[in-house]
C-alpha atoms as a PDB file:
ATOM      1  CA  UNK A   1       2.441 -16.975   1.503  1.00  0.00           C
ATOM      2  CA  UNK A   2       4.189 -14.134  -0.762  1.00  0.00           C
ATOM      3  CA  UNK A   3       5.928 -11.521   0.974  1.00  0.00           C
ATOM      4  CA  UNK A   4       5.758 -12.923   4.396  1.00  0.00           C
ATOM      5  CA  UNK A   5       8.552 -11.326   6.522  1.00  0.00           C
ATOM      6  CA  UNK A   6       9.299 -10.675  10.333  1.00  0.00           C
ATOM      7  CA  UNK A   7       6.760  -9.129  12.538  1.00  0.00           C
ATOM      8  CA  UNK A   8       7.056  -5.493  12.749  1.00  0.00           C
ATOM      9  CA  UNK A   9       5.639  -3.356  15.333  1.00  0.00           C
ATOM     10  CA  UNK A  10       3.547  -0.624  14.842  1.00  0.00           C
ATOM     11  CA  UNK A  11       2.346   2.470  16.487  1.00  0.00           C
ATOM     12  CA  UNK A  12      -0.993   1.849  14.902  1.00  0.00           C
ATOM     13  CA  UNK A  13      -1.501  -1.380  15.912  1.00  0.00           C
ATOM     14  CA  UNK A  14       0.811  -3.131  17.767  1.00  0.00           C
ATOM     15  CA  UNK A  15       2.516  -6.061  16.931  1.00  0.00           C
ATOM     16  CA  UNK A  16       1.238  -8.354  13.507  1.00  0.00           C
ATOM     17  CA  UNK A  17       2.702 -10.061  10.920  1.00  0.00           C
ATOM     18  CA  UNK A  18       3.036  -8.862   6.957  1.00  0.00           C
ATOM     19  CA  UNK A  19       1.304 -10.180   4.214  1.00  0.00           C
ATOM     20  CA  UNK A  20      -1.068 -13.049   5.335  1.00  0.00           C
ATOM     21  CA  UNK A  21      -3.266 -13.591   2.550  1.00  0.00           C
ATOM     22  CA  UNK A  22      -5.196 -11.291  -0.695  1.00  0.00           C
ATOM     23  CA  UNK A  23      -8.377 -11.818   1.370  1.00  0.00           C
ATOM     24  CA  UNK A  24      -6.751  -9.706   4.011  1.00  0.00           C
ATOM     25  CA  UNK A  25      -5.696  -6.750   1.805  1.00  0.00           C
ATOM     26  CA  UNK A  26      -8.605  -6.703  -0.041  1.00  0.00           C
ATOM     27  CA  UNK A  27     -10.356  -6.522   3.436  1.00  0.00           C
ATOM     28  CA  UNK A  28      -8.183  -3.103   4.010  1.00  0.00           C
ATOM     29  CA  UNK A  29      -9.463  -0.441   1.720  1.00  0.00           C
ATOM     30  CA  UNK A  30     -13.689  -1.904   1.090  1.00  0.00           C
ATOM     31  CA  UNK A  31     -15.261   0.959   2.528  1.00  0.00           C
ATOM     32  CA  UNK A  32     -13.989   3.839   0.321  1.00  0.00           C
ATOM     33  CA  UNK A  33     -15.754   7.250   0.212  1.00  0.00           C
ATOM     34  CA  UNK A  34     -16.599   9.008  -3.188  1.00  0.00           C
ATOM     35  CA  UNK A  35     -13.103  10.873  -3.042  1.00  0.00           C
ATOM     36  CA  UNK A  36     -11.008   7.492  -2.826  1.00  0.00           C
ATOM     37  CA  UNK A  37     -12.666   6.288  -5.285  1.00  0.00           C
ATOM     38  CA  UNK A  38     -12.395   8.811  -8.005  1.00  0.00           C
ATOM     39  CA  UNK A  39      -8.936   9.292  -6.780  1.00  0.00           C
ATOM     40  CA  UNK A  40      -7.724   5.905  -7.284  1.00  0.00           C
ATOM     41  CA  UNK A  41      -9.907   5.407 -10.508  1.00  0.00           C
ATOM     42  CA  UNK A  42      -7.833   8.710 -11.730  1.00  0.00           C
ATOM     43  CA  UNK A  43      -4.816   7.358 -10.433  1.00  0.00           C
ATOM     44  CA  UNK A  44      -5.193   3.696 -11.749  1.00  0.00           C
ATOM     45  CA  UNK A  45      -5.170   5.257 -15.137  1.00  0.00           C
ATOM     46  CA  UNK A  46      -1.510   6.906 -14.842  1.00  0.00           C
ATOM     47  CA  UNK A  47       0.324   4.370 -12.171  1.00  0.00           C
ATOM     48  CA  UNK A  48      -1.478   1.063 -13.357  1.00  0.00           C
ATOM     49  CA  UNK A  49      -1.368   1.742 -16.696  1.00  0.00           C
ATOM     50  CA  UNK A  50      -1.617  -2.139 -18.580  1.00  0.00           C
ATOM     51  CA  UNK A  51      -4.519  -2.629 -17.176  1.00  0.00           C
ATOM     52  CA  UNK A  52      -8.331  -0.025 -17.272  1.00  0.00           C
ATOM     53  CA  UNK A  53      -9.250   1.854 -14.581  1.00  0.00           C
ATOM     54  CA  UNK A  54     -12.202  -0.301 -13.537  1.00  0.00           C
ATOM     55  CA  UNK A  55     -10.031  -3.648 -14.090  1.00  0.00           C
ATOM     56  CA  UNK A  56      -7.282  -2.011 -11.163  1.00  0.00           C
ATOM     57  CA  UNK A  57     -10.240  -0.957  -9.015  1.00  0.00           C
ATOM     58  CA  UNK A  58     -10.490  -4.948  -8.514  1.00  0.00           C
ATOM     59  CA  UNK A  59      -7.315  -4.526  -6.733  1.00  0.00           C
ATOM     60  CA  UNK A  60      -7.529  -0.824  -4.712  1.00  0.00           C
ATOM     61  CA  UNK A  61      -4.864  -1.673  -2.239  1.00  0.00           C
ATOM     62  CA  UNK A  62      -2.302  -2.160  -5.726  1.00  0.00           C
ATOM     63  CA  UNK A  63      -3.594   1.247  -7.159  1.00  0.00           C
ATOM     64  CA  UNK A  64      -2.488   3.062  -3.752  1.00  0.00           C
ATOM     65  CA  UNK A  65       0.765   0.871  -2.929  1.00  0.00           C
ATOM     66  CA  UNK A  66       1.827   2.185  -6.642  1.00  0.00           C
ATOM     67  CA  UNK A  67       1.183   5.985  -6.266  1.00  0.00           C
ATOM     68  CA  UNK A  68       3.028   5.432  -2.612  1.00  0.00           C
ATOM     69  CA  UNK A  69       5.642   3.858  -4.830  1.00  0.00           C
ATOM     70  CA  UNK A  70       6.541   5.370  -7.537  1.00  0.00           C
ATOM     71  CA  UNK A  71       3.698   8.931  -7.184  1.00  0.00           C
ATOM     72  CA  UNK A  72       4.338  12.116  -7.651  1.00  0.00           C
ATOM     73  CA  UNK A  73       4.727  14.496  -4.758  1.00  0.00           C
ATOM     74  CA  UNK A  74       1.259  16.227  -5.348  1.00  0.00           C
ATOM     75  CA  UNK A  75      -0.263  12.342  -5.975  1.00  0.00           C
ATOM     76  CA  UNK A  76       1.357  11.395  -2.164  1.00  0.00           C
ATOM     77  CA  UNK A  77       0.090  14.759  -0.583  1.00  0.00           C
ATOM     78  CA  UNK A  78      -3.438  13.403  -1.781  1.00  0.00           C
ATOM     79  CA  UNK A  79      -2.665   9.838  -0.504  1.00  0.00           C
ATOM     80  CA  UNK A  80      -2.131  10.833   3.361  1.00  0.00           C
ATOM     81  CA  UNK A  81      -5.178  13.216   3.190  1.00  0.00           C
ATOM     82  CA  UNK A  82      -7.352  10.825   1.609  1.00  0.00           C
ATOM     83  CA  UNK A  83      -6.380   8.098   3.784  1.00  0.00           C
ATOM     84  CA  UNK A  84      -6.197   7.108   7.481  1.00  0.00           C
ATOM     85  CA  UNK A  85      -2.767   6.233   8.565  1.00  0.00           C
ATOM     86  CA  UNK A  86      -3.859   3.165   9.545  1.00  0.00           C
ATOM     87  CA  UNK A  87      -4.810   2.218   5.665  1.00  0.00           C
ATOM     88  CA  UNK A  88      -1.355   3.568   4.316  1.00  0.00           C
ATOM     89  CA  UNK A  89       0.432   1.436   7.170  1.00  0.00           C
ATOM     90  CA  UNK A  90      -1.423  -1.915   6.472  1.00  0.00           C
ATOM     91  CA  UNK A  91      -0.581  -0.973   2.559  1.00  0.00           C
ATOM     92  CA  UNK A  92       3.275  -1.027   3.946  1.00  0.00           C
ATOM     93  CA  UNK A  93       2.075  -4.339   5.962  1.00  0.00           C
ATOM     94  CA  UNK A  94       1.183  -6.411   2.906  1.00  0.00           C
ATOM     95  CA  UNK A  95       2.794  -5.530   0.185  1.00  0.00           C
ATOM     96  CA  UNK A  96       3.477  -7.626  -2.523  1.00  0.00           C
ATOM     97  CA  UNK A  97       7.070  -8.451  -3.737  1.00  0.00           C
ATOM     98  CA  UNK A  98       8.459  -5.933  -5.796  1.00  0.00           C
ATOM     99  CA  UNK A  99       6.097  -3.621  -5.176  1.00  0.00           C
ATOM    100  CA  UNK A 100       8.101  -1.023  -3.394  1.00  0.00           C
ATOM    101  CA  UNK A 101      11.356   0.140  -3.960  1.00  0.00           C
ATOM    102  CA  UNK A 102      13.712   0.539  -1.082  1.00  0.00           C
ATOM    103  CA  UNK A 103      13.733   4.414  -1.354  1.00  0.00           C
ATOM    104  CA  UNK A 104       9.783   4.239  -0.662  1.00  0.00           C
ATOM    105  CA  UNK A 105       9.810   1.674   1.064  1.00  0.00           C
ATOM    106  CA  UNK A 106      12.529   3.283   3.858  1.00  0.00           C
ATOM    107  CA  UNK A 107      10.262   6.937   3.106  1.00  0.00           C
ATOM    108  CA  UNK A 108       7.064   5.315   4.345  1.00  0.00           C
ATOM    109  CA  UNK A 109       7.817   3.860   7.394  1.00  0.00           C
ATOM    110  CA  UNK A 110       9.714   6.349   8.200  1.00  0.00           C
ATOM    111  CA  UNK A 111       6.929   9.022   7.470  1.00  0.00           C
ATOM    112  CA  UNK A 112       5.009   6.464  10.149  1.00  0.00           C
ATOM    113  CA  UNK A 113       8.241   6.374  12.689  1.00  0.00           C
ATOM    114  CA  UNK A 114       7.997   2.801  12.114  1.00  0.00           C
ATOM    115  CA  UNK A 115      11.204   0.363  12.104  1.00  0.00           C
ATOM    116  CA  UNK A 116      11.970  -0.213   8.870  1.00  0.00           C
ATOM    117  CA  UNK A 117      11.386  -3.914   8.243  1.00  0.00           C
ATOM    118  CA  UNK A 118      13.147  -6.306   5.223  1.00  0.00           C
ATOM    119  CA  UNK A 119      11.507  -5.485   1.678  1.00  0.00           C
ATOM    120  CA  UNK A 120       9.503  -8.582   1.175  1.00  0.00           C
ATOM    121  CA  UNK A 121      11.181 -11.356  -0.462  1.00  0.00           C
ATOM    122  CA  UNK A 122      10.371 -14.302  -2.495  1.00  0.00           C
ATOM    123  CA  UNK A 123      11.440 -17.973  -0.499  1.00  0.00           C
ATOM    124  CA  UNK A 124      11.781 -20.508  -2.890  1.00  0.00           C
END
């Protein structure tokens, strides 16, 4: 399992473990409205830019962790009013390795009042 690290507790949620499998992200952000979707298809073009808008939009959860990661302030103030704190935490829940930095990383959960867990790590 990539990225699997202690359980963290949430406010959200309760207690649950990071990272369990891509079937479970992907299972985080499938009902998107209109404005998610032309957000992150606007987005994907300037944050996850190797790759086409529609070919990141396979991936939505790796579109938003990005613009959480590395966005500009005006591209985060969109992020928590176009989605539920409960998508944003699960984003901070499964992400990848390397796909935060530890500034971001420490400014999300924080922003949540969540403990701030380990940055995923790879176990060879």
């Amino acid at each position: 399992m990539i990225g699997m690290y202690e359980e963290i507790k949430n406010k959200a949620e309760g207690t649950f473990a990071a990272h369990t499998n891509e079937e479970t992200v992907m299972a985080i952000l499938t009902d998107l409205n209109e404005t998610q979707k032309t957000f992150l298809l606007i987005s994907a073009k300037y944050y996850i830019w190797w790759k086409t808008p529609e070919e990141a939009m396979e991936f939505p959860h790796r579109i938003l962790a990005q613009v959480m990661n590395i966005g500009l302030l005006e591209d985060m103030g969109k992020v928590i009013e176009y989605f539920s704190e409960k998508d944003l935490i699960n984003i901070l829940n499964t992400a990848e390795i390397g796909q935060f930095n530890e500034r971001s990383w420490a400014f999300w959960h924080n922003r949540f009042s969540l403990e701030i867990p380990p940055m995923p790590v790879r176990n060879i």
